[in-house]
Structure formats: structure tokens, C-alpha cells
N, C-alpha and C. Protein backbone atom coordinates (compact mmCIF):
# COMPACT_ATOMS: atom_id res chain seq x y z
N UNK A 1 -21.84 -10.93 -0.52
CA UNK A 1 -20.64 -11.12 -1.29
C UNK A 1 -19.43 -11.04 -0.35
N UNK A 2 -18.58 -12.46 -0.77
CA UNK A 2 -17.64 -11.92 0.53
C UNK A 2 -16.32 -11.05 -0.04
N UNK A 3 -15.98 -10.48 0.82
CA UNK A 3 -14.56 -9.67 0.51
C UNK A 3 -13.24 -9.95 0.14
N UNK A 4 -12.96 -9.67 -1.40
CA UNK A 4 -11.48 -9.99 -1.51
C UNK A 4 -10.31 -8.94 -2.15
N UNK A 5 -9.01 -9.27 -1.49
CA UNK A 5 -8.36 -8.34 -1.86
C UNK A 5 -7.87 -8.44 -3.20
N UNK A 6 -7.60 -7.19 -3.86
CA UNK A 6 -7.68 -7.06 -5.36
C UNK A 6 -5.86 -8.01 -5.25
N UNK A 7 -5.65 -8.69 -6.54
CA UNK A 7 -4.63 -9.12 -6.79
C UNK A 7 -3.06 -8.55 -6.58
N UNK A 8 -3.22 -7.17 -7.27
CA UNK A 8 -1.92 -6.23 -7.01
C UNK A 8 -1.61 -6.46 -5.04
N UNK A 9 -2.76 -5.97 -4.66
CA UNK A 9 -2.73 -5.63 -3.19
C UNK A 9 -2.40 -7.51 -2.41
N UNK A 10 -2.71 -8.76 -3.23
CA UNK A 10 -2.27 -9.56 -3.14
C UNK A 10 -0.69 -9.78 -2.75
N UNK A 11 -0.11 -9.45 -4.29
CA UNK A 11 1.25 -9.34 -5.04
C UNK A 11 2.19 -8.46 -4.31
N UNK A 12 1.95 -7.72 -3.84
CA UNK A 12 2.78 -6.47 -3.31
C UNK A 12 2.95 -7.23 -1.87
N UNK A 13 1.40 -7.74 -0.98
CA UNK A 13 1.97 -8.28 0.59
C UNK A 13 2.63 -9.51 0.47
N UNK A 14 2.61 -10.46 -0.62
CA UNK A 14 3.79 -11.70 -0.67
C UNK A 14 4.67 -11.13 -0.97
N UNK A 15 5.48 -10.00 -1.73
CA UNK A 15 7.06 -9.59 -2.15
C UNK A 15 7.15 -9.42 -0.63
N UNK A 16 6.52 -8.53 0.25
CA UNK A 16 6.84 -8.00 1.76
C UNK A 16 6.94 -9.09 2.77
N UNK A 17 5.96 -9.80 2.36
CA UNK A 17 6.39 -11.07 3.62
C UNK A 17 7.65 -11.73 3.27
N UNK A 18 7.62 -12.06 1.74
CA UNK A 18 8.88 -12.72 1.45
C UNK A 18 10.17 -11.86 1.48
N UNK A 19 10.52 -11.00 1.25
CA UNK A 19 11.76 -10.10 1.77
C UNK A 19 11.74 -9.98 3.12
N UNK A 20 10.54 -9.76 4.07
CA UNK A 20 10.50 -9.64 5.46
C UNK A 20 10.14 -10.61 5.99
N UNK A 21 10.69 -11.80 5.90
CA UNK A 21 9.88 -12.88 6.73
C UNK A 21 9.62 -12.48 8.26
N UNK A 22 10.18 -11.96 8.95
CA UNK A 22 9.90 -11.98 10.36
C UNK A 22 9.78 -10.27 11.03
N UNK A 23 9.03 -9.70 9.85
CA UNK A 23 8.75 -8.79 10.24
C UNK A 23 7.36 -8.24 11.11
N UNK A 24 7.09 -7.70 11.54
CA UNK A 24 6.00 -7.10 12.77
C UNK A 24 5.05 -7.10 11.66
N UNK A 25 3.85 -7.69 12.11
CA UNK A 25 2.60 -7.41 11.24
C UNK A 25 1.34 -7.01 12.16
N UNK A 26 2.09 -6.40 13.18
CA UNK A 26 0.84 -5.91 13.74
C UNK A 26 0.07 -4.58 13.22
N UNK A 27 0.45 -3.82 12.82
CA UNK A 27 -0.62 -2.98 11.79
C UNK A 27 -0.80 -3.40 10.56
N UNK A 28 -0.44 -4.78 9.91
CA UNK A 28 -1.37 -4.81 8.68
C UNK A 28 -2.42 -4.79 8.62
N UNK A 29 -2.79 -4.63 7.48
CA UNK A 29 -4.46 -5.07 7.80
C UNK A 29 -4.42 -4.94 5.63
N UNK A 30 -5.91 -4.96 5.80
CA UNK A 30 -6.45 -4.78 4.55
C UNK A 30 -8.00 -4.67 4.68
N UNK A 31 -9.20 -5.00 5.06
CA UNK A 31 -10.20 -4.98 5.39
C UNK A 31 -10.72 -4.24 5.95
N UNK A 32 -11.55 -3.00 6.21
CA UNK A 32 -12.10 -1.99 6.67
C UNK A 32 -12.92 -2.29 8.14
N UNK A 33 -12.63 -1.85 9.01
CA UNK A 33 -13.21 -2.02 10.58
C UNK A 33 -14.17 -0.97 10.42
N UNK A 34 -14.85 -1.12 11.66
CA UNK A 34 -16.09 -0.08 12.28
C UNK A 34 -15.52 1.29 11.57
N UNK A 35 -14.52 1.63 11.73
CA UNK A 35 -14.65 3.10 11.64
C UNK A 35 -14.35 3.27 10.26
N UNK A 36 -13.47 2.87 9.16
CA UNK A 36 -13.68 2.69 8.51
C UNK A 36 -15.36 3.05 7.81
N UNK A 37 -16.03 1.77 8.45
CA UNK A 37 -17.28 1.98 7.70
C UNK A 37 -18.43 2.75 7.73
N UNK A 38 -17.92 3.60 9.21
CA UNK A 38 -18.81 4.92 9.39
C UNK A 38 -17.77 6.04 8.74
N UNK A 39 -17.09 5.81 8.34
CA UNK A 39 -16.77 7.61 7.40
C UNK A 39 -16.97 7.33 5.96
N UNK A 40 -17.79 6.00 5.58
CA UNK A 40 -18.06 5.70 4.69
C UNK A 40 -17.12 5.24 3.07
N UNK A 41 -16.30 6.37 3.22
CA UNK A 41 -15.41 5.66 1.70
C UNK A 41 -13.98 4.99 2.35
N UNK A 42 -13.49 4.53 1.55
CA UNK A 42 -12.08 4.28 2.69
C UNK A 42 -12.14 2.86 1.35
N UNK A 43 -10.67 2.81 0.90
CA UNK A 43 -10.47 2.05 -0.49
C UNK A 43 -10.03 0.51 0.53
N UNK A 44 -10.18 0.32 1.94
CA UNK A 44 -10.38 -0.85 2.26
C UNK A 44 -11.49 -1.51 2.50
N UNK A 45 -12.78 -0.46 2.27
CA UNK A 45 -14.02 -1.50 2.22
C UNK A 45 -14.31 -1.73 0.89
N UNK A 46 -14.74 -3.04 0.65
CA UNK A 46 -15.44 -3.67 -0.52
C UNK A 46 -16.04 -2.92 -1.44
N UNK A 47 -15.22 -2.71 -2.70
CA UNK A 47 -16.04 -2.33 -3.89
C UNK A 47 -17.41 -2.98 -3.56
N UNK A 48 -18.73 -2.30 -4.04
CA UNK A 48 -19.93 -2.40 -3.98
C UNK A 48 -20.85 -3.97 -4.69
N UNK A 49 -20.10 -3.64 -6.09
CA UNK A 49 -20.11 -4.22 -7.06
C UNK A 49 -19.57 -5.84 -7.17
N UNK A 50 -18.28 -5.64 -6.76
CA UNK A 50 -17.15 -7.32 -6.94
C UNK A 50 -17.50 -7.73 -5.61
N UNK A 51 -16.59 -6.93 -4.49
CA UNK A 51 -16.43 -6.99 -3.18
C UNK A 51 -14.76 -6.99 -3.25
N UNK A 52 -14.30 -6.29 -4.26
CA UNK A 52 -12.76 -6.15 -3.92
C UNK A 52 -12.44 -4.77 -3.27
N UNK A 53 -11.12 -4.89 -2.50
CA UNK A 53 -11.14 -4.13 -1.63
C UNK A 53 -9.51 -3.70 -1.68
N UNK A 54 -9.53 -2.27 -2.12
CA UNK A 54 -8.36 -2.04 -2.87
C UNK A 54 -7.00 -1.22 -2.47
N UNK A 55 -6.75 -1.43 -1.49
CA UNK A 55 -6.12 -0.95 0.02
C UNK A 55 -5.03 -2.23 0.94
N UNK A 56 -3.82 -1.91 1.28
CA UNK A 56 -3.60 -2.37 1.99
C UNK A 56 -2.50 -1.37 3.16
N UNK A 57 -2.37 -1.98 4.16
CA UNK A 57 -1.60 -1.27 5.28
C UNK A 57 -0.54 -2.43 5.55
N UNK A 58 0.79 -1.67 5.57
CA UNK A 58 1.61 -2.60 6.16
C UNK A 58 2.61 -1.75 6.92
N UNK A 59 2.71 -2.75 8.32
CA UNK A 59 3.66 -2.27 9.68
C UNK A 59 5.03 -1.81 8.84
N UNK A 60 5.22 -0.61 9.36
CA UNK A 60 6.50 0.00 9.31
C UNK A 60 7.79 -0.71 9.79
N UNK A 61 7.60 -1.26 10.89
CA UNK A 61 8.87 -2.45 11.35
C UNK A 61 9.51 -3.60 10.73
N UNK A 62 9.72 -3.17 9.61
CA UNK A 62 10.24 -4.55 8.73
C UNK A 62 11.33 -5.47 9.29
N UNK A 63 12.69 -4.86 9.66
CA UNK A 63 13.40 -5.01 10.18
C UNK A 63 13.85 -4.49 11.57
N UNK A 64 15.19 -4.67 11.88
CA UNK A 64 15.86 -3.72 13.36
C UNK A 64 15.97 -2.09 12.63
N UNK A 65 16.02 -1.63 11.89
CA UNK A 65 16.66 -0.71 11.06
C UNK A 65 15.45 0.45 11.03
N UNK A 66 14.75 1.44 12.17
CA UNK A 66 14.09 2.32 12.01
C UNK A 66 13.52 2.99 10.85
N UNK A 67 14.43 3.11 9.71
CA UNK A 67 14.07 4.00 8.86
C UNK A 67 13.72 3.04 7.39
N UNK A 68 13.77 1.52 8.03
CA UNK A 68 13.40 0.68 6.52
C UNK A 68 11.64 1.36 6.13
N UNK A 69 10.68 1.12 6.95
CA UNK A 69 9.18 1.23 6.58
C UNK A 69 9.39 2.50 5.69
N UNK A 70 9.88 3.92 6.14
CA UNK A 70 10.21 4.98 4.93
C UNK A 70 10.53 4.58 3.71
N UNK A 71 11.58 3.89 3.81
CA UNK A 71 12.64 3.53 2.59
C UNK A 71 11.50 2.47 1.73
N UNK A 72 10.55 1.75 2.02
CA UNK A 72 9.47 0.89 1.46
C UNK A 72 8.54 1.71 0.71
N UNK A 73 8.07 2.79 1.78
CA UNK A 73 7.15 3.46 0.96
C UNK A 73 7.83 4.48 -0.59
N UNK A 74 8.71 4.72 0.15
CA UNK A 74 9.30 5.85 -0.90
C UNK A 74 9.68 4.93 -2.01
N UNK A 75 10.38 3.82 -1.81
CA UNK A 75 10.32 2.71 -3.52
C UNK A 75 8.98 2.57 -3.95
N UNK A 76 7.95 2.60 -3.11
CA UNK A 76 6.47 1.77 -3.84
C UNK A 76 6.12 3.21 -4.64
N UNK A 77 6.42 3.92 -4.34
CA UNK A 77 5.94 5.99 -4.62
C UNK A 77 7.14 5.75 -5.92
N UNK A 78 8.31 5.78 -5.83
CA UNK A 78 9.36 5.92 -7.11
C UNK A 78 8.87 4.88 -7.84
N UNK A 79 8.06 3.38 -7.61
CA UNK A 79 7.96 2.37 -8.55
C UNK A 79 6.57 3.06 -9.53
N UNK A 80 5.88 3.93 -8.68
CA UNK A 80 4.59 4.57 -9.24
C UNK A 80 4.83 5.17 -10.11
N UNK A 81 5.88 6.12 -10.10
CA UNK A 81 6.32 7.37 -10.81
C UNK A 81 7.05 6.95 -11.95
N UNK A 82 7.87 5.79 -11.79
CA UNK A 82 8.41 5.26 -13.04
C UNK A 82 7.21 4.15 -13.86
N UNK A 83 5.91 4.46 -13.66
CA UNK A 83 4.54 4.01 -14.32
C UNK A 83 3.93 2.44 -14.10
N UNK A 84 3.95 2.76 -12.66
CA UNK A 84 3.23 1.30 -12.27
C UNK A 84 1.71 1.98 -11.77
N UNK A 85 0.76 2.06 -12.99
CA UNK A 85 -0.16 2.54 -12.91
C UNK A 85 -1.30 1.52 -11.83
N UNK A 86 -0.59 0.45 -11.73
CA UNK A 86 -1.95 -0.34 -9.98
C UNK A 86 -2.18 0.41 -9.29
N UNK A 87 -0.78 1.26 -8.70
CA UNK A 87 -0.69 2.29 -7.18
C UNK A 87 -1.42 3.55 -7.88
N UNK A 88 -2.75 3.62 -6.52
CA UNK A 88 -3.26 4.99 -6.85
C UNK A 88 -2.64 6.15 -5.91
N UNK A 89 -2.54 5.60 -4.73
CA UNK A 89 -1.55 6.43 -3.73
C UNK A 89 -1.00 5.60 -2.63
N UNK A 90 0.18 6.54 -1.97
CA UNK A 90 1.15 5.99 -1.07
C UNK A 90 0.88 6.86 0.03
N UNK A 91 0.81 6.82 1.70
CA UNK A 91 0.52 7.62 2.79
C UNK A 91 1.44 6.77 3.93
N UNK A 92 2.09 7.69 4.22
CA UNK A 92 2.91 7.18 5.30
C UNK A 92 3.56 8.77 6.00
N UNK A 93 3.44 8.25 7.42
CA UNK A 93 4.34 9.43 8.70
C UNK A 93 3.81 11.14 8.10
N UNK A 94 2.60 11.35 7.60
CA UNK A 94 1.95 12.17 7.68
C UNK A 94 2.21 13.05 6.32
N UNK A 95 2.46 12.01 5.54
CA UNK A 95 3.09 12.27 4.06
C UNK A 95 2.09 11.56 2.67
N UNK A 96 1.72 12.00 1.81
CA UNK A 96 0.92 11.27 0.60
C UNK A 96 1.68 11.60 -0.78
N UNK A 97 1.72 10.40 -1.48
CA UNK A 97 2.21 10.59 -2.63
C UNK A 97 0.95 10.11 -3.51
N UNK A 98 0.44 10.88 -4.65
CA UNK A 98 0.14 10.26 -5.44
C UNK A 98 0.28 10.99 -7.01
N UNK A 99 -0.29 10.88 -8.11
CA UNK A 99 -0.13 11.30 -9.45
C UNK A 99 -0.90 12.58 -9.30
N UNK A 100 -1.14 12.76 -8.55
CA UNK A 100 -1.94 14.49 -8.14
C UNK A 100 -1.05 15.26 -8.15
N UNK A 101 0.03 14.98 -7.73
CA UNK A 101 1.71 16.00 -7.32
C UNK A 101 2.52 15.35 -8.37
N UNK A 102 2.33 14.87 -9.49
CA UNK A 102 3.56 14.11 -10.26
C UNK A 102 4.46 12.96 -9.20
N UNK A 103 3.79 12.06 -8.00
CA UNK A 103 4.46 11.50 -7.48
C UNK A 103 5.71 11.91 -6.33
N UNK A 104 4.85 13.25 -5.90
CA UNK A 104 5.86 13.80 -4.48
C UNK A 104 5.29 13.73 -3.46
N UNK A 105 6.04 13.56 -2.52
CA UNK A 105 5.32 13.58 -1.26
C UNK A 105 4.87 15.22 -0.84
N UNK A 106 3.77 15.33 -0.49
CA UNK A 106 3.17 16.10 0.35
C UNK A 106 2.35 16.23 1.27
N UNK A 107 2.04 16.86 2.29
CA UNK A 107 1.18 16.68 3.46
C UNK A 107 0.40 15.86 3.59
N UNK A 108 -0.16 15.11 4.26
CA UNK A 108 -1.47 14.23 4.60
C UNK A 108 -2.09 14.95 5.78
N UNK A 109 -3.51 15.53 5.11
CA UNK A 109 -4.34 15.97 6.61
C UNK A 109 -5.05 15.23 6.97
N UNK A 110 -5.43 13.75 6.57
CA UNK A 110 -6.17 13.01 7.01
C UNK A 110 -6.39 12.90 8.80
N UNK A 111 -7.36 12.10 8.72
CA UNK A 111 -7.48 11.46 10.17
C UNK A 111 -6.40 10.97 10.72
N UNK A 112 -6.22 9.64 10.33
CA UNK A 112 -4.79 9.22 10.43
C UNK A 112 -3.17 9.38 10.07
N UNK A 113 -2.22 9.83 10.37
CA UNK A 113 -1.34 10.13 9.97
C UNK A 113 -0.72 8.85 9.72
N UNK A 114 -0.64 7.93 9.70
CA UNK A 114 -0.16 6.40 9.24
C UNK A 114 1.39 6.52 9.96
N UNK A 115 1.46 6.92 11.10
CA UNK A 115 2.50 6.58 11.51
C UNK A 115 3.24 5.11 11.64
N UNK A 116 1.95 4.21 11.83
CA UNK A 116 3.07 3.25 12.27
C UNK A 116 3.04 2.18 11.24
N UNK A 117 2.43 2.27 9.82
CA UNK A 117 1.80 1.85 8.80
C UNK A 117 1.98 2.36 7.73
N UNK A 118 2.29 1.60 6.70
CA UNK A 118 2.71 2.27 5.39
C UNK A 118 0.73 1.66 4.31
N UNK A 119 0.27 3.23 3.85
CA UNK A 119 -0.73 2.10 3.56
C UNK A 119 -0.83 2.52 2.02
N UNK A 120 -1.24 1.27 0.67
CA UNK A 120 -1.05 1.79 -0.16
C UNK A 120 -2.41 1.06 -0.57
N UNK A 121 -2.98 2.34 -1.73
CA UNK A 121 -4.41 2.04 -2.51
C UNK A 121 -3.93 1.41 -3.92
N UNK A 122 -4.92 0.81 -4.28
CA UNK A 122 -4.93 0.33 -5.59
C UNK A 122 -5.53 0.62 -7.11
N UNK A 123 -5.11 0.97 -8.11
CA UNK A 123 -6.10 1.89 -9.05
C UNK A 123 -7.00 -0.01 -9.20
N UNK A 124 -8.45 -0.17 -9.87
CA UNK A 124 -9.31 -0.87 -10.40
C UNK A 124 -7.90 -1.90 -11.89
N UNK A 125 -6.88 -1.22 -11.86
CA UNK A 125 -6.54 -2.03 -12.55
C UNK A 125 -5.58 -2.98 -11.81
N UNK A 126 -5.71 -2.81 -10.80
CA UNK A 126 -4.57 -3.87 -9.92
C UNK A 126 -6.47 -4.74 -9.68
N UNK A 127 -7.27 -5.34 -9.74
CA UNK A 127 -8.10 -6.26 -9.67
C UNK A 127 -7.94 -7.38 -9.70
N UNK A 128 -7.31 -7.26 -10.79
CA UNK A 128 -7.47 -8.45 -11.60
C UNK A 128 -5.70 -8.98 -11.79
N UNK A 129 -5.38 -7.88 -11.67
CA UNK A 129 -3.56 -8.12 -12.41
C UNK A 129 -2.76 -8.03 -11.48
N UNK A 130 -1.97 -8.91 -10.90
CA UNK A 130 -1.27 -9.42 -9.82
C UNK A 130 -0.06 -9.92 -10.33
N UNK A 131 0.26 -8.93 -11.69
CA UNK A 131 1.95 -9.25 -11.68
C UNK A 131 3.47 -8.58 -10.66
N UNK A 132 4.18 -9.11 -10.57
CA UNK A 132 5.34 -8.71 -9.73
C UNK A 132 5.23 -7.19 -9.71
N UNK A 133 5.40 -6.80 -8.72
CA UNK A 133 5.98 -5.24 -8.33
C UNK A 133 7.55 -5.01 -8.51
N UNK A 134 7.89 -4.27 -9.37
CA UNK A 134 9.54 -4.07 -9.57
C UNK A 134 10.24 -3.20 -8.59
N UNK A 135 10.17 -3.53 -7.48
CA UNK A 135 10.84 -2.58 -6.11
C UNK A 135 12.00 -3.52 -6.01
N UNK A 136 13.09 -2.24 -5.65
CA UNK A 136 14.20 -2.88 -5.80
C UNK A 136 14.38 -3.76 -4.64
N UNK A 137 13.78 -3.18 -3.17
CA UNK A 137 14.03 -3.84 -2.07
C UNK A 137 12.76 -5.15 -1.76
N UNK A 138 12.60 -5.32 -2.54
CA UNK A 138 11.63 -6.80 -2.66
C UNK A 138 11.93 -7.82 -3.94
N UNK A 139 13.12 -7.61 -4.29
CA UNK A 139 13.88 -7.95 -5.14
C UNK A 139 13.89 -7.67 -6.56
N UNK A 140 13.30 -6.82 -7.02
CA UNK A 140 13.32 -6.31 -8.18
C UNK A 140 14.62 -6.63 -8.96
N UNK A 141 15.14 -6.63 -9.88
CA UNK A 141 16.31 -6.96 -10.92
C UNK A 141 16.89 -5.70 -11.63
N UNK A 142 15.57 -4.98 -11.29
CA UNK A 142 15.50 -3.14 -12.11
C UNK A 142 16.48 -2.43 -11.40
N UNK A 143 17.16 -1.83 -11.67
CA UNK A 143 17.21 -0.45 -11.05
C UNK A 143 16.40 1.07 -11.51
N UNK A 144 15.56 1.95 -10.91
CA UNK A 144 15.20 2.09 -10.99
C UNK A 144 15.43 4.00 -10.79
């Protein structure tokens, strides 16, 4: 079965390319490498079942502006919290947000500290449903 990314995780990297056209994409990714697949779970390898794969990573360097990749994650974390139930969690610069904390950031002890990568999971209901993400800085209309 080959591997595809769930729709949301679709939807979310076209708002980013299209607000960032010429931004650094050298840490995206979405697809699970070697290591990945030796620690076994990791929400970028292939559901078992479909082969969707519910994870994506995107480079912190959007722009010239150091502190935009923060300012990305922390809207995709506030777009969560105001009930965009797709996002299961947000991990970035050694920080995790998810509905475990009511949507605050707190520590990440993981392996990776996602420094240079903003990476966000997908709940099973972003699969299938690949409507717009309402972040203000990917043009959202909301304020939020």
C-alpha cells in the first residue's frame, strides 16, 4: 500500500507554501525515515490499515524574520484551542502543545527537540477532511 498524507496535513502545507512561497523547506518532510521506523510509532509512518500518514514537519525559516516559525506554531496551537479538532499536537524548540494541557505549551522530552522544524500530528479526522485551516497568518479572515 503506498503512502499518503492525510488531507488536513495536505491543507495546512498548501496555506504554508502559499503564504511562504520562498520559504526554506529543508526540514519538511512528512514520511517516516529509518529511524523513524525503528522506534516504531511515530504519526509519520503509515497508518497500518489506509497507509495514511498523519504528521507533518515544516522548516522554521519562513521568512528573514527569526521568530516567524514560533509565531506559526503558536497560531496552529491557538487555532487547536479555539476547536480545530484535526490537530492532535503541536512540538516545536523543545515545547508541545496538545489537549492534554488544555492547549499550553509545555516541555517536550522527546528525542528530538524540533528545533529547526515545526512538526504537527493529525487526529484520524483530518483523513479524509482537508478543509481550510483558519490561521490568521495563512490568511484566515478570523480573528481569533
Amino acid at each position: 500500500m503506498k503512502p499518503l498524507l492525510c488531507k488536513a496535513g495536505q491543507q495546512l502545507r498548501e496555506q504554508i507554501d502559499d503564504s511562504f512561497p520562498d520559504r526554506d523547506c529543508k526540514s519538511d518532510g512528512w514520511i517516516g525515515d529509518a529511524r523513524h521506523q525503528r522506534a516504531g510509532t511515530s504519526d509519520h509512518l503509515p497508518d497500518p490499515i489506509n497507509g495514511i500518514v498523519r504528521a507533518i514537519d515544516v522548516d522554521k525559516d519562513l521568512d528573514t524574520l527569526p521568530s516567524t516559525g514560533a509565531y506559526l506554531a503558536d497560531q496552529i496551537r491557538l487555532c487547536a484551542k479555539a476547536g480545530e479538532s484535526r490537530v492532535a499536537y503541536v512540538i516545536y524548540a523543545g515545547k508541545i502543545a496538545s489537549s492534554k494541557k488544555s492547549w499550553s505549551w509545555r516541555p517536550y522530552d522527546g528525542i528530538n527537540r524540533h528545533d529547526h522544524h515545526i512538526h504537527i500530528s493529525f487526529t484520524k479526522e483530518g483523513d479524509q477532511n482537508g478543509r481550510w485551516f483558519d490561521i490568521p497568518m495563512l490568511g484566515a479572515t478570523t480573528n481569533e
